[in-house]
C-alpha atoms as a PDB file:
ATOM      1  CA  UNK A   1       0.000   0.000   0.000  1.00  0.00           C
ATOM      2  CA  UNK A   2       1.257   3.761  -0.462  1.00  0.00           C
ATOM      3  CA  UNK A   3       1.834   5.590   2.226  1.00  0.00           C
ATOM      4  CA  UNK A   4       0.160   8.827   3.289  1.00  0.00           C
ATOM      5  CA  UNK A   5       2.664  11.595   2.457  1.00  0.00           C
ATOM      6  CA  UNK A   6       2.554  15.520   3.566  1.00  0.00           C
ATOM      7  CA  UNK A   7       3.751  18.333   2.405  1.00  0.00           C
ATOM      8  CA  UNK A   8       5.469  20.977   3.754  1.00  0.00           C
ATOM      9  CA  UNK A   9       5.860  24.609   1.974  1.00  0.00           C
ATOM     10  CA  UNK A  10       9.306  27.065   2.802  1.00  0.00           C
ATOM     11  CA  UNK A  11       8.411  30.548   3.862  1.00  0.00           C
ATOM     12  CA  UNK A  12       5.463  32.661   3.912  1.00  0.00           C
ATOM     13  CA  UNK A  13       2.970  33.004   1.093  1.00  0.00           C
ATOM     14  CA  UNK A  14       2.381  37.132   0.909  1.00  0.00           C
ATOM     15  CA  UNK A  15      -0.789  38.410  -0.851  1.00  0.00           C
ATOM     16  CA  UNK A  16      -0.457  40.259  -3.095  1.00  0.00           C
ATOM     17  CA  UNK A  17      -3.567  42.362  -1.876  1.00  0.00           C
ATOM     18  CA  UNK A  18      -1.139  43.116   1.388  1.00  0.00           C
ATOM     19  CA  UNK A  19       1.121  44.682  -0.618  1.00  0.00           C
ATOM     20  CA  UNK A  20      -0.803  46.476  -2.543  1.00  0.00           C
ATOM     21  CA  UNK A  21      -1.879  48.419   0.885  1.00  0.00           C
ATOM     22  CA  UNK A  22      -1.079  52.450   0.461  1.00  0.00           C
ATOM     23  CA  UNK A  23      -0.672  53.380   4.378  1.00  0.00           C
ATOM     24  CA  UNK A  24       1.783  52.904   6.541  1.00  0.00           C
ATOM     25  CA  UNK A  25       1.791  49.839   9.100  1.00  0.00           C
ATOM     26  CA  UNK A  26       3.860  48.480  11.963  1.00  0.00           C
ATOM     27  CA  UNK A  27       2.183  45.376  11.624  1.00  0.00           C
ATOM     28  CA  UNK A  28       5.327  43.477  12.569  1.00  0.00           C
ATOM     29  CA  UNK A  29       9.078  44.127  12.529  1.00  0.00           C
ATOM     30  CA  UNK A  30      10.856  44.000   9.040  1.00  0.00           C
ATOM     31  CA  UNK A  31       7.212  43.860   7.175  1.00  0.00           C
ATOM     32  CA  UNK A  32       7.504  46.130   4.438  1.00  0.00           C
ATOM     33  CA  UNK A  33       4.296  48.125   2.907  1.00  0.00           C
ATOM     34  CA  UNK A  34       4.867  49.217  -0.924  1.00  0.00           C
ATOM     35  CA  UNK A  35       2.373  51.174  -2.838  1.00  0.00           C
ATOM     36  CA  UNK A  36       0.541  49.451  -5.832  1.00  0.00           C
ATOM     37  CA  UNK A  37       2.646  51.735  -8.196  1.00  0.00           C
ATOM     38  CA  UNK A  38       5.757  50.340  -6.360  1.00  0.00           C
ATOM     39  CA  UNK A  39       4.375  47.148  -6.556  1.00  0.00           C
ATOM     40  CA  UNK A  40       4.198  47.244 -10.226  1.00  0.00           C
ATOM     41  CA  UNK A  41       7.290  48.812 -11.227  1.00  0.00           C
ATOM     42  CA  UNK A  42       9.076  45.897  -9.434  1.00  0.00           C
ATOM     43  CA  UNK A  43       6.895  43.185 -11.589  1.00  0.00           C
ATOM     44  CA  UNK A  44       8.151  45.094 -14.172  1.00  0.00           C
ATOM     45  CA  UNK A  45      11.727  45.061 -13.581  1.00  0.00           C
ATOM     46  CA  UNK A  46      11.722  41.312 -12.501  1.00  0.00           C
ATOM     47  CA  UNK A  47      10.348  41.124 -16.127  1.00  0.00           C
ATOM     48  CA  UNK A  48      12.921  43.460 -17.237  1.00  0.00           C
ATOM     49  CA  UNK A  49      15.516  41.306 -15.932  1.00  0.00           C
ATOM     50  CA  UNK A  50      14.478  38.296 -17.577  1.00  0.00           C
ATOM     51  CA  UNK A  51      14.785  40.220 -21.017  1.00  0.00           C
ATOM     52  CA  UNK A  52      11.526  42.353 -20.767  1.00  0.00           C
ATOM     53  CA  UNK A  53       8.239  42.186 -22.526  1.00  0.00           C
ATOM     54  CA  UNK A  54       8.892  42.261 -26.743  1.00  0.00           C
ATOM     55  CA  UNK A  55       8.897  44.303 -29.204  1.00  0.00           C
ATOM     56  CA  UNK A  56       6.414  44.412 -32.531  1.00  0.00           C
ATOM     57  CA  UNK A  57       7.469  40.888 -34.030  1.00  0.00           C
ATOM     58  CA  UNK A  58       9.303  39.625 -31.709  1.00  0.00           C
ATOM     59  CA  UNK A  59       9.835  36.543 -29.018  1.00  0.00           C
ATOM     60  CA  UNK A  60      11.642  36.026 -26.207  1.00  0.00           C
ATOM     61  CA  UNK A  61      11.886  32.378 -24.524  1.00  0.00           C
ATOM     62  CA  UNK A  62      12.860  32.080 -20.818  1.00  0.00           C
ATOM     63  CA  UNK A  63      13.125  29.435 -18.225  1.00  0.00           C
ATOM     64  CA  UNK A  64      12.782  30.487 -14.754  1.00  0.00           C
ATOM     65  CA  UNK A  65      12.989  29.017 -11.258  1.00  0.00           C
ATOM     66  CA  UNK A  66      11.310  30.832  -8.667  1.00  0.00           C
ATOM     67  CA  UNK A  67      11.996  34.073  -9.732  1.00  0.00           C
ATOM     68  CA  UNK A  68       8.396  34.950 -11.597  1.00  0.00           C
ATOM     69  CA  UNK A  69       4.804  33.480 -11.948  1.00  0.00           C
ATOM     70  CA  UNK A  70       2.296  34.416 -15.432  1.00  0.00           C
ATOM     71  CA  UNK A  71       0.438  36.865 -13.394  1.00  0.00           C
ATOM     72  CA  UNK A  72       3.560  38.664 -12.996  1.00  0.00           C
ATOM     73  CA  UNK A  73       3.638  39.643 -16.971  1.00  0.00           C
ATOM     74  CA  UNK A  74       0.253  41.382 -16.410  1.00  0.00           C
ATOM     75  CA  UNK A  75       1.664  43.560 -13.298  1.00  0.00           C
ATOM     76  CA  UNK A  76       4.661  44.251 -15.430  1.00  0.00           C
ATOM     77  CA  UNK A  77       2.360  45.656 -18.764  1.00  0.00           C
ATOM     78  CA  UNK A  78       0.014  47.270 -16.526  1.00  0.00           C
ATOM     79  CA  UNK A  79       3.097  49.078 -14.962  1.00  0.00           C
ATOM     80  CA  UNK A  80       3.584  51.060 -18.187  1.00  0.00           C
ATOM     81  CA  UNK A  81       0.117  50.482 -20.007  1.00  0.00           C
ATOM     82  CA  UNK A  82      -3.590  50.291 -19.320  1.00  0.00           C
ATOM     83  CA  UNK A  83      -4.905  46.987 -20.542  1.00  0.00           C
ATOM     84  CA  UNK A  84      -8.383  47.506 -23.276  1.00  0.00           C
ATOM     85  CA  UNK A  85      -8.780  43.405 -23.757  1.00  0.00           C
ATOM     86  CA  UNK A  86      -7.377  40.252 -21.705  1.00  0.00           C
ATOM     87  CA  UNK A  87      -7.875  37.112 -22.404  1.00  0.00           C
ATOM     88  CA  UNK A  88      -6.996  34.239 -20.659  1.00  0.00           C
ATOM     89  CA  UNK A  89      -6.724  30.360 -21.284  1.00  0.00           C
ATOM     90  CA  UNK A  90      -5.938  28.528 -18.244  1.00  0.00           C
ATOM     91  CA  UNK A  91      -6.567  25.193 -16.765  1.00  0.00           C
ATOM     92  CA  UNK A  92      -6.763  26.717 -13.447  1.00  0.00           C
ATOM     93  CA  UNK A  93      -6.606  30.285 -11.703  1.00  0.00           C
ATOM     94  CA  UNK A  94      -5.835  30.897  -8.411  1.00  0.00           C
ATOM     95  CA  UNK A  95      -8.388  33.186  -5.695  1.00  0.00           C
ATOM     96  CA  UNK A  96      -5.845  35.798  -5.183  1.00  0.00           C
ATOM     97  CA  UNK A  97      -5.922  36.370  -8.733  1.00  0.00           C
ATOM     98  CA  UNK A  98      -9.330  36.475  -9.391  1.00  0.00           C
ATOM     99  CA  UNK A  99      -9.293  39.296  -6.547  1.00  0.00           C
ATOM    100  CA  UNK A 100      -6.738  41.642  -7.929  1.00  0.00           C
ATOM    101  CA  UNK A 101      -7.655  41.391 -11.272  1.00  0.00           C
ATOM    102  CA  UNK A 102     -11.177  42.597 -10.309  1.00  0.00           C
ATOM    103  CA  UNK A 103      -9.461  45.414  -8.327  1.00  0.00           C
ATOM    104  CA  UNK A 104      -7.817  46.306 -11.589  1.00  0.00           C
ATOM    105  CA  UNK A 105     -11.309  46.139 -13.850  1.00  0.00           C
ATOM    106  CA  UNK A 106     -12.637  48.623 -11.167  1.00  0.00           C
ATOM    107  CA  UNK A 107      -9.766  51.069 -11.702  1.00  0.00           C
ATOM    108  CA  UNK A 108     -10.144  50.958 -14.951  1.00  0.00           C
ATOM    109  CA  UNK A 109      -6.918  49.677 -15.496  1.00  0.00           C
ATOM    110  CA  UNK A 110      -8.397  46.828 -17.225  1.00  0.00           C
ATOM    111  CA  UNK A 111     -11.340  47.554 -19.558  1.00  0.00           C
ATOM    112  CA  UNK A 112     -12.252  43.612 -19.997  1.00  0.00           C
ATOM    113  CA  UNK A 113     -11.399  40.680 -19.389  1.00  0.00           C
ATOM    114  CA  UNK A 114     -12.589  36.585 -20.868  1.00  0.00           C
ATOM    115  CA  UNK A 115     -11.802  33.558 -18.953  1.00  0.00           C
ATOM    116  CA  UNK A 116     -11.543  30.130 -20.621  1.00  0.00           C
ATOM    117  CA  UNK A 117     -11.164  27.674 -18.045  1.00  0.00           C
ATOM    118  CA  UNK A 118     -11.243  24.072 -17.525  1.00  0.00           C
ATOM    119  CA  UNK A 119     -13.978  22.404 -16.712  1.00  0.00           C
ATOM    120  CA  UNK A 120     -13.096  20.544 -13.447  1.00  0.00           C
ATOM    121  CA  UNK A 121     -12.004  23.657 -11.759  1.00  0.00           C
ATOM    122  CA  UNK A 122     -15.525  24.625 -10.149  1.00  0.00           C
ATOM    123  CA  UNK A 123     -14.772  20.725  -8.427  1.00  0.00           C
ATOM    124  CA  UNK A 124     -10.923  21.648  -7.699  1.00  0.00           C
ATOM    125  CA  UNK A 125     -11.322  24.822  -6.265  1.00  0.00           C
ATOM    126  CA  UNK A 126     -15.244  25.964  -5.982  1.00  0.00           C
ATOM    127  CA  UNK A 127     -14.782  29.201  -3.664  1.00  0.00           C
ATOM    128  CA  UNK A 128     -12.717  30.439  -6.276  1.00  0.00           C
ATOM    129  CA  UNK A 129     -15.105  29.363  -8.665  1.00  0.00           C
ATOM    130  CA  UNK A 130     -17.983  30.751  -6.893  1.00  0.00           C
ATOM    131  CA  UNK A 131     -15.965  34.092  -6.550  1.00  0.00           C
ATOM    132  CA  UNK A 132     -15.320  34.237 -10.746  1.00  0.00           C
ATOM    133  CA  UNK A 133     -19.141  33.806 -11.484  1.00  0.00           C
ATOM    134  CA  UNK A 134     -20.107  36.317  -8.864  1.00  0.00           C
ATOM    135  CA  UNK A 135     -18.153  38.596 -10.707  1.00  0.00           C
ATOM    136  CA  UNK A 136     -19.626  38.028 -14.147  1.00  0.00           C
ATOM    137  CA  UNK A 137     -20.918  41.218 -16.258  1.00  0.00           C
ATOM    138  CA  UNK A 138     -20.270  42.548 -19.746  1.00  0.00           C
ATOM    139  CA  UNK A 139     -16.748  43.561 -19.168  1.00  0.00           C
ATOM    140  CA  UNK A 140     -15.971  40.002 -17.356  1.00  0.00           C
ATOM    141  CA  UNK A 141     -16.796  36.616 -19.033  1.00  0.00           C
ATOM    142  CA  UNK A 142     -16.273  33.427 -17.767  1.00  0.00           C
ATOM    143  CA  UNK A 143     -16.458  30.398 -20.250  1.00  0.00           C
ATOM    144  CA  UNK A 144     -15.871  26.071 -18.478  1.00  0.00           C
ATOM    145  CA  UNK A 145     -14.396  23.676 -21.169  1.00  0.00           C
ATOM    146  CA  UNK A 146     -12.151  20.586 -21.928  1.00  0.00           C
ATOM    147  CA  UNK A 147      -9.246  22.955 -21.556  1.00  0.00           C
ATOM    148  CA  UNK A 148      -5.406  22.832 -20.331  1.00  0.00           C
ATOM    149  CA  UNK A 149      -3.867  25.250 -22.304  1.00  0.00           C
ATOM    150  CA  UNK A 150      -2.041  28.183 -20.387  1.00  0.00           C
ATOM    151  CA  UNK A 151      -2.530  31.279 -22.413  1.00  0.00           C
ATOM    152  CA  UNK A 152      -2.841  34.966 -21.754  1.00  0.00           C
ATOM    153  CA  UNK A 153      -3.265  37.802 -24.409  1.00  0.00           C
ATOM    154  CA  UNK A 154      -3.022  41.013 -23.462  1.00  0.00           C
ATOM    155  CA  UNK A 155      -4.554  43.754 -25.649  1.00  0.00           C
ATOM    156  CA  UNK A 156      -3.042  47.337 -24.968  1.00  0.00           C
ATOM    157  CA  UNK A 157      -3.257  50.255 -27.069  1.00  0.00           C
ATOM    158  CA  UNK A 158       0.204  49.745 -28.671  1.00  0.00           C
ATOM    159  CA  UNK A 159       1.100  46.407 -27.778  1.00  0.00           C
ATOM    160  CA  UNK A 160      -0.770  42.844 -28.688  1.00  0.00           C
ATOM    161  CA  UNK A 161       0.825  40.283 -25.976  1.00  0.00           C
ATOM    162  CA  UNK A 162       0.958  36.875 -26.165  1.00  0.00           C
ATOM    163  CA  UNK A 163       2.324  34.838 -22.964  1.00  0.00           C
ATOM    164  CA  UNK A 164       2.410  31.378 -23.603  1.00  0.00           C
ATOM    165  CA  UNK A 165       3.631  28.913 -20.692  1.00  0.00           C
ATOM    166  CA  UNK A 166       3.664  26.082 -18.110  1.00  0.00           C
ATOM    167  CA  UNK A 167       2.474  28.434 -15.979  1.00  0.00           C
ATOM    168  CA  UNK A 168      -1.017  28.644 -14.024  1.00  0.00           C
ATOM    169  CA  UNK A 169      -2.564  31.963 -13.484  1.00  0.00           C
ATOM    170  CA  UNK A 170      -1.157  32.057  -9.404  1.00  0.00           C
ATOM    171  CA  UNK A 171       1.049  33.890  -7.719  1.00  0.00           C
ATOM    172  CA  UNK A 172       3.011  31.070  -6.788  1.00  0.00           C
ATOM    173  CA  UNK A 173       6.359  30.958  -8.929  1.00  0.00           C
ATOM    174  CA  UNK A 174       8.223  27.215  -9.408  1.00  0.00           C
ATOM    175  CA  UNK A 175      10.253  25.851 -12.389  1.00  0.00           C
ATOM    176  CA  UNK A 176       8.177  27.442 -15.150  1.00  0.00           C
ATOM    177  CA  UNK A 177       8.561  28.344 -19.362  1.00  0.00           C
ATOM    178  CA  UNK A 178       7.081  30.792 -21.053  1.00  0.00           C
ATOM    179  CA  UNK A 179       7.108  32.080 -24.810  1.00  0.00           C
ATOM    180  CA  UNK A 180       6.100  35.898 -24.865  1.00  0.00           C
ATOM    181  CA  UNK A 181       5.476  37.493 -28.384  1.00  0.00           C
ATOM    182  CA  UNK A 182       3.974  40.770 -29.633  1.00  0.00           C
ATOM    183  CA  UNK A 183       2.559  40.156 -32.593  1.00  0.00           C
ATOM    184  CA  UNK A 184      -1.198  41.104 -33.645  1.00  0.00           C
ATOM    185  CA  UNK A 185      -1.951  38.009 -35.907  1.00  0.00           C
ATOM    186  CA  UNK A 186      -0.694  35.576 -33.035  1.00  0.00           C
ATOM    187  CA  UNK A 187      -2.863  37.709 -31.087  1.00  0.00           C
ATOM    188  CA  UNK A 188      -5.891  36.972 -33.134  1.00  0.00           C
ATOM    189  CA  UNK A 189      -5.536  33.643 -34.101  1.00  0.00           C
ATOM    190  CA  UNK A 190      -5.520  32.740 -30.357  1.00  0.00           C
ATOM    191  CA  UNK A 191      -8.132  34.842 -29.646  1.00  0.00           C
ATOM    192  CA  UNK A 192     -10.558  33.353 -32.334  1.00  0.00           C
ATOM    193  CA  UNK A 193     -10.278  29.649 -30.825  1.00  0.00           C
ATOM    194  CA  UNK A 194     -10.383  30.829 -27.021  1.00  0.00           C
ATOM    195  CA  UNK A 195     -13.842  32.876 -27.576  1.00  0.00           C
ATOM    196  CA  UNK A 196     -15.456  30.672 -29.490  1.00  0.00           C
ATOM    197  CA  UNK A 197     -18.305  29.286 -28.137  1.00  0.00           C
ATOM    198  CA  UNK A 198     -19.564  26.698 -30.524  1.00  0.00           C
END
């Protein structure tokens, strides 16, 4: 027979939504408050330091271990840009998530947002699933299929983003790939088979 097995995790998990707090604290010693605005000009140097988010027609490939998660590509665009359409292909996305990027949609920072994602997640995880659909309007669709893909697009008005990887939308970084283009027919062709609903 197998054995029962635990598992234990190094170091604190931080929400994001605590950093993200804009007065000062003395919470505990060495805790460290940063404004959202700091918050996302660090994303966007940890992208930066991982060769950045592309240019027009171009890739970049990267391996990384612990050092950057696929929600950390859409702190490091919104650091510079406002977001008009994201779209998002996951087989799973994480509560914390789900949280800030509604904080974003109400800030305008943004304008819309369409989830494709698999299936068996309202079974996996069905607070955060019951959070999602809560959330539902015209700017924010959610859409259940046969899916495992792990696929963001990120619509801006000079950029078209594509971050492909192995990746779940979390904020929990491990070993993970990811291909990130900027290319507007990659953009569409990805976007065509992700919102349709046939």
């Amino acid at each position: 027979m197998f054995k029962n097995q635990s598992k234990k995790y190094k170091g604190k998990h931080v929400l994001l939504k605590e950093k993200f707090k804009s007065e000062s604290s003395t919470f505990k010693s060495g805790f460290i408050e940063m404004s959202k605005k700091e918050i996302l000009k660090e994303k966007l140097n940890n992208v930066q330091e991982l060769k950045g988010l592309p240019k027009k027609g171009v890739q970049i490939r990267i391996v990384t271990k612990k050092a950057i998660n696929s929600f950390d590509f859409i702190l490091a665009v919104l650091a510079t840009e406002e977001i008009e359409e994201m779209i998002i292909a996951f087989y799973r996305i994480g509560k914390k998530v789900i949280q800030e990027l509604n904080q974003f949609v109400n800030e305008n920072k943004i304008k819309s947002i369409y989830f494709l994602i698999n299936d068996g997640w309202p079974k996996l995880t069905p607070d955060a699933y019951n959070l999602i659909k809560q959330l539902e309007n015209n700017n924010w669709k959610v859409r259940l299929d046969n899916n495992h893909t792990k696929i963001i697009l990120l619509k801006t008005s000079k950029n078209n983003f594509i971050i492909e990887g192995s990746g779940n939308l979390s904020v929990n970084a491990r070993i993970e790939q990811y291909v990130i283009d900027n290319d507007i027919k990659l953009f569409e062709f990805h976007k065509k088979w992700i919102t349709d609903e046939k």
